[in-house]
N, C-alpha and C. Protein backbone atom coordinates (compact mmCIF):
# COMPACT_ATOMS: atom_id res chain seq x y z
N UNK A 1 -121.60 -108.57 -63.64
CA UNK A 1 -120.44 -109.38 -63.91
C UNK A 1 -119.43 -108.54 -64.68
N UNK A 2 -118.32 -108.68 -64.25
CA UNK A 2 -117.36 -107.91 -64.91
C UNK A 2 -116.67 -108.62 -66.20
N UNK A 3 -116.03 -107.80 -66.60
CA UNK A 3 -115.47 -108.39 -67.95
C UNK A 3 -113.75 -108.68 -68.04
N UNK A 4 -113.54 -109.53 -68.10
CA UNK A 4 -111.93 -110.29 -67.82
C UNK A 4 -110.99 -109.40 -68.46
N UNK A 5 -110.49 -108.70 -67.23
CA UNK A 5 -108.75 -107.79 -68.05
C UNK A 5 -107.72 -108.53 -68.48
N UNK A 6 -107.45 -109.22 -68.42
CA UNK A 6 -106.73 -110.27 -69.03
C UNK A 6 -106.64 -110.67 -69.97
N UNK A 7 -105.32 -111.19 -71.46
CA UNK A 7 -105.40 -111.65 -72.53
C UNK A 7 -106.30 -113.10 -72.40
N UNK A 8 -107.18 -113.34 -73.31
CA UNK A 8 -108.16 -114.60 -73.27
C UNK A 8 -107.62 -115.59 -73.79
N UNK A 9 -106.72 -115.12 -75.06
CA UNK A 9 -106.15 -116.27 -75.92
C UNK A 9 -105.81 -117.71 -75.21
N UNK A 10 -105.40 -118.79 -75.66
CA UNK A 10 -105.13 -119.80 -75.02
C UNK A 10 -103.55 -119.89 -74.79
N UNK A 11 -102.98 -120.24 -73.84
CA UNK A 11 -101.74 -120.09 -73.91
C UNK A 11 -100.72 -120.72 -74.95
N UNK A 12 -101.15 -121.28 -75.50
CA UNK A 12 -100.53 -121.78 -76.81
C UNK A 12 -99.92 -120.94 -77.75
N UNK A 13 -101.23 -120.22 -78.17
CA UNK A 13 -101.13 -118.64 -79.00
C UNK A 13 -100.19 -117.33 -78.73
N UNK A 14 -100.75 -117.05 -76.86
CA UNK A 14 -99.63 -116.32 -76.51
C UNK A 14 -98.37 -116.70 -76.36
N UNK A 15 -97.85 -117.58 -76.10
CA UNK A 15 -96.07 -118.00 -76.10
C UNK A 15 -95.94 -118.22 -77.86
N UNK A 16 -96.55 -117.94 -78.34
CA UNK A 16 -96.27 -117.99 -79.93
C UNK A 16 -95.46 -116.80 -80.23
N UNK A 17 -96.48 -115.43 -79.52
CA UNK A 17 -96.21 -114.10 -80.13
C UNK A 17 -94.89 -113.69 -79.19
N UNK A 18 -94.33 -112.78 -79.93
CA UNK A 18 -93.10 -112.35 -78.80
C UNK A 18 -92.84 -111.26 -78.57
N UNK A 19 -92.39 -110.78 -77.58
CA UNK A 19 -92.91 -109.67 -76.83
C UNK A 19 -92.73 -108.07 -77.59
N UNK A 20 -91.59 -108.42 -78.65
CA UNK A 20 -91.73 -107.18 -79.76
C UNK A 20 -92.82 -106.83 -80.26
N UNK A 21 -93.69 -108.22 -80.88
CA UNK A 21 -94.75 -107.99 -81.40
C UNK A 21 -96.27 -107.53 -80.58
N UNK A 22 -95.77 -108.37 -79.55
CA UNK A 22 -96.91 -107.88 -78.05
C UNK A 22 -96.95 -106.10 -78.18
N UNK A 23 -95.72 -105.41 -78.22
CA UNK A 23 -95.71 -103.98 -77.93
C UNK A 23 -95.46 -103.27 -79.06
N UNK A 24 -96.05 -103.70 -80.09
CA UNK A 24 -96.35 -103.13 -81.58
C UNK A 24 -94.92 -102.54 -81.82
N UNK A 25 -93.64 -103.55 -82.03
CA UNK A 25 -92.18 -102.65 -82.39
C UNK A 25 -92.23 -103.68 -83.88
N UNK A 26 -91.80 -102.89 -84.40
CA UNK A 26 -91.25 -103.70 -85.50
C UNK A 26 -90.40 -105.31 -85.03
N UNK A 27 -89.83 -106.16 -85.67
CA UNK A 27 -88.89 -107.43 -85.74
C UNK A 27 -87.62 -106.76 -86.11
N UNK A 28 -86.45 -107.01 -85.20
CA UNK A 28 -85.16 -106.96 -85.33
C UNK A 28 -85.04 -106.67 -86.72
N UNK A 29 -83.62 -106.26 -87.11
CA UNK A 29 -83.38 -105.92 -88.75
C UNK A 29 -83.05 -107.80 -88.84
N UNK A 30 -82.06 -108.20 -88.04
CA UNK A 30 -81.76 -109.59 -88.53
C UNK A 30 -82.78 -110.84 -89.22
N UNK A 31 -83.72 -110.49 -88.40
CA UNK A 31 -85.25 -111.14 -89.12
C UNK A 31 -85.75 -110.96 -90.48
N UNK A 32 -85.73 -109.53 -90.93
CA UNK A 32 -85.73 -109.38 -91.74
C UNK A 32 -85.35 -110.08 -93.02
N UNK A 33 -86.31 -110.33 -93.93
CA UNK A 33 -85.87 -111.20 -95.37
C UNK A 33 -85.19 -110.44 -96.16
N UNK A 34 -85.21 -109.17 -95.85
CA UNK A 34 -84.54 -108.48 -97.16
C UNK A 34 -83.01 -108.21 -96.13
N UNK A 35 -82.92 -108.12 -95.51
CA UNK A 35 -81.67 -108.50 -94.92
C UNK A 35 -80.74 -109.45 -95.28
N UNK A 36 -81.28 -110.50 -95.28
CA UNK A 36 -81.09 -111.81 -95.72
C UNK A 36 -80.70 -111.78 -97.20
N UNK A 37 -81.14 -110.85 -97.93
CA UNK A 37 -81.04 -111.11 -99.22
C UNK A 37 -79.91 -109.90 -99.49
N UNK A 38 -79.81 -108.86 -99.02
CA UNK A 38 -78.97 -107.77 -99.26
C UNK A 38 -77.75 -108.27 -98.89
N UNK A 39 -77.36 -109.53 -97.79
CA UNK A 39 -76.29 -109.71 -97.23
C UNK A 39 -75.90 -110.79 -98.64
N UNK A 40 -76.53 -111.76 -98.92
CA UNK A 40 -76.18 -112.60 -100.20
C UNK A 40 -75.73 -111.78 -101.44
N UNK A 41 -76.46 -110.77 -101.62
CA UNK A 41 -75.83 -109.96 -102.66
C UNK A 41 -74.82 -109.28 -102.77
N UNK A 42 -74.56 -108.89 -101.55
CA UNK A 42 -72.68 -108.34 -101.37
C UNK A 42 -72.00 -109.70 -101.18
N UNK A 43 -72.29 -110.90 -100.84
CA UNK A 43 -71.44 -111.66 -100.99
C UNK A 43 -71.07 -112.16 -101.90
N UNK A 44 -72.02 -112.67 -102.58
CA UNK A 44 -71.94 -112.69 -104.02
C UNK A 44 -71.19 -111.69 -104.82
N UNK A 45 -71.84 -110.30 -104.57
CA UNK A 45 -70.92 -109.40 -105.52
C UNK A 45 -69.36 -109.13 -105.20
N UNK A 46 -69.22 -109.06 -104.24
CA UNK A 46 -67.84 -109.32 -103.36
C UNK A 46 -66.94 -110.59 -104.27
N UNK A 47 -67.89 -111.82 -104.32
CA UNK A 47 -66.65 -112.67 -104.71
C UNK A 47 -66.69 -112.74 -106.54
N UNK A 48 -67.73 -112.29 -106.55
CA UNK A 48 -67.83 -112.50 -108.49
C UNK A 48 -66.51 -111.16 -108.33
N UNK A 49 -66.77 -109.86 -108.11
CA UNK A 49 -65.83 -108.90 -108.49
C UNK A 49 -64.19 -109.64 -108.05
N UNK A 50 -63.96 -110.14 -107.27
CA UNK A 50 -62.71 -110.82 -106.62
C UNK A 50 -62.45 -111.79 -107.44
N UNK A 51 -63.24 -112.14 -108.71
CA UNK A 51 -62.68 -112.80 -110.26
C UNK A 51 -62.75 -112.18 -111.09
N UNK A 52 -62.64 -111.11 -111.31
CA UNK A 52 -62.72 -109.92 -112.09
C UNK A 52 -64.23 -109.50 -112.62
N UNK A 53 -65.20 -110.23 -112.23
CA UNK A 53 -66.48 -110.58 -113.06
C UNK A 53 -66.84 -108.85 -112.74
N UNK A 54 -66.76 -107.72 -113.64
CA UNK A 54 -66.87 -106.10 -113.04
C UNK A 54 -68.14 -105.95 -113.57
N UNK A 55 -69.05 -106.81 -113.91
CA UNK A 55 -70.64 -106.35 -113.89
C UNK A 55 -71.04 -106.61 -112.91
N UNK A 56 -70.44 -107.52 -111.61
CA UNK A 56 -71.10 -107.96 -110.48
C UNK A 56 -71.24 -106.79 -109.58
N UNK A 57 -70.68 -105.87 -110.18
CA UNK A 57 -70.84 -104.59 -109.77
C UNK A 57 -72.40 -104.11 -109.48
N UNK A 58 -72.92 -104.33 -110.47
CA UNK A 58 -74.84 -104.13 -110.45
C UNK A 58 -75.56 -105.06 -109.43
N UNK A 59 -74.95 -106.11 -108.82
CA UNK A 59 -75.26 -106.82 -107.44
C UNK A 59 -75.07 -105.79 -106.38
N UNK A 60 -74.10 -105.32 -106.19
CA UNK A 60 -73.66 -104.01 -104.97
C UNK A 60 -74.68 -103.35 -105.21
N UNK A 61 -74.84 -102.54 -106.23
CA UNK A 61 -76.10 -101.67 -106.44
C UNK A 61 -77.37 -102.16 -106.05
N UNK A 62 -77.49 -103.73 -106.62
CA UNK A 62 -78.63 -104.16 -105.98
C UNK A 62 -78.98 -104.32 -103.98
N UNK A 63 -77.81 -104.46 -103.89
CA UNK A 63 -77.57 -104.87 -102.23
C UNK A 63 -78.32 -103.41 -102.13
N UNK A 64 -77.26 -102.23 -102.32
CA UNK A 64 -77.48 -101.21 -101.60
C UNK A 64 -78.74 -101.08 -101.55
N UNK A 65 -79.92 -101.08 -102.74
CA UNK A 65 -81.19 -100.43 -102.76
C UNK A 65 -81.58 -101.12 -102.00
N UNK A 66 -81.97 -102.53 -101.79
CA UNK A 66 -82.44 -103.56 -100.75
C UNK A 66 -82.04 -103.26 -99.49
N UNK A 67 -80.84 -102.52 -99.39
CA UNK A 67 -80.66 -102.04 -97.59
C UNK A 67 -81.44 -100.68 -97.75
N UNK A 68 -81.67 -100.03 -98.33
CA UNK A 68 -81.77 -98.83 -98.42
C UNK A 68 -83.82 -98.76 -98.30
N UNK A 69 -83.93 -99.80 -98.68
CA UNK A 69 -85.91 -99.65 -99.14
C UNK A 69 -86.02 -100.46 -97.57
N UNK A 70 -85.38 -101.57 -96.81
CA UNK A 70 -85.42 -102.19 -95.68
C UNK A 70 -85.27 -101.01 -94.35
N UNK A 71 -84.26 -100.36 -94.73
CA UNK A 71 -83.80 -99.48 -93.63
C UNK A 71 -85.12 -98.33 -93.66
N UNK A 72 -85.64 -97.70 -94.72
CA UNK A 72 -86.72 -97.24 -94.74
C UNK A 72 -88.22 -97.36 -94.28
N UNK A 73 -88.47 -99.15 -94.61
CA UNK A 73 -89.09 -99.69 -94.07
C UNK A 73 -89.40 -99.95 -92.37
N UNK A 74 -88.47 -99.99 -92.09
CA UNK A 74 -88.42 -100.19 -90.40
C UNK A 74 -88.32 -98.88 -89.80
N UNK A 75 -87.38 -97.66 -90.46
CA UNK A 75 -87.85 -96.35 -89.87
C UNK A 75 -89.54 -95.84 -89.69
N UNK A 76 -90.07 -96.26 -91.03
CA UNK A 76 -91.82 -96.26 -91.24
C UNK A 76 -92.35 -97.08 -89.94
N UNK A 77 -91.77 -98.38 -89.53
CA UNK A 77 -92.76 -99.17 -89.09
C UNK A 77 -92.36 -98.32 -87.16
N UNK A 78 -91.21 -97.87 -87.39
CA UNK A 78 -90.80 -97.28 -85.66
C UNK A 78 -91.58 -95.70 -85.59
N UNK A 79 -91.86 -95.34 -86.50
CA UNK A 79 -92.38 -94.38 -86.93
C UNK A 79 -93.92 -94.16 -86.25
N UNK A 80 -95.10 -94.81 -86.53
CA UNK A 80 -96.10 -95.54 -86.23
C UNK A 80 -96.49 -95.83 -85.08
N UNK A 81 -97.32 -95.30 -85.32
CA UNK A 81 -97.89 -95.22 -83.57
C UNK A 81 -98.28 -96.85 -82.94
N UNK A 82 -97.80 -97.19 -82.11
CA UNK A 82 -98.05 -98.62 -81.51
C UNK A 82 -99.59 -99.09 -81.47
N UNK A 83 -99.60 -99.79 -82.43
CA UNK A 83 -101.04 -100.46 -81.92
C UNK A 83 -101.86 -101.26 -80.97
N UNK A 84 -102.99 -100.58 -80.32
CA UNK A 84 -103.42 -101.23 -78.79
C UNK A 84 -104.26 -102.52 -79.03
């Protein structure tokens, strides 16, 4: 008896996963939570500085490192050999 080439899962499971994750790629940057959070922090710092508030300055700084450790992150994960 042979042994089934085919994913076994139930189809429930598979239409769960999506096909990025099927072929071991990282998730879009937009998915990303720290995305999400780097974009709030320039907005934020954007409008505090646009009332003169000039410590909101250390928000920008914060944005940047959060794009900067994200953008790193996903170079690492494209990096990485696809898992079978």
């Amino acid at each position: 008896m042979h042994a089934p080439t085919e994913d076994t899962a139930p189809p429930a499971i598979r239409s769960q996963e999506s096909s990025a994750q099927v072929m071991g790629l990282p998730p879009p940057p937009w998915l990303d939570r720290r995305f999400a959070v780097g974009a709030w922090l320039v907005t934020l710092g954007v409008l505090l500085l646009s009332y003169g508030r000039w410590w909101a300055a250390w928000l920008l700084v914060a944005a940047a490192l959060v794009f900067w450790v994200g953008h790193l992150d996903m170079t690492v994960a494209r990096s990485a050999a696809p898992r079978t």
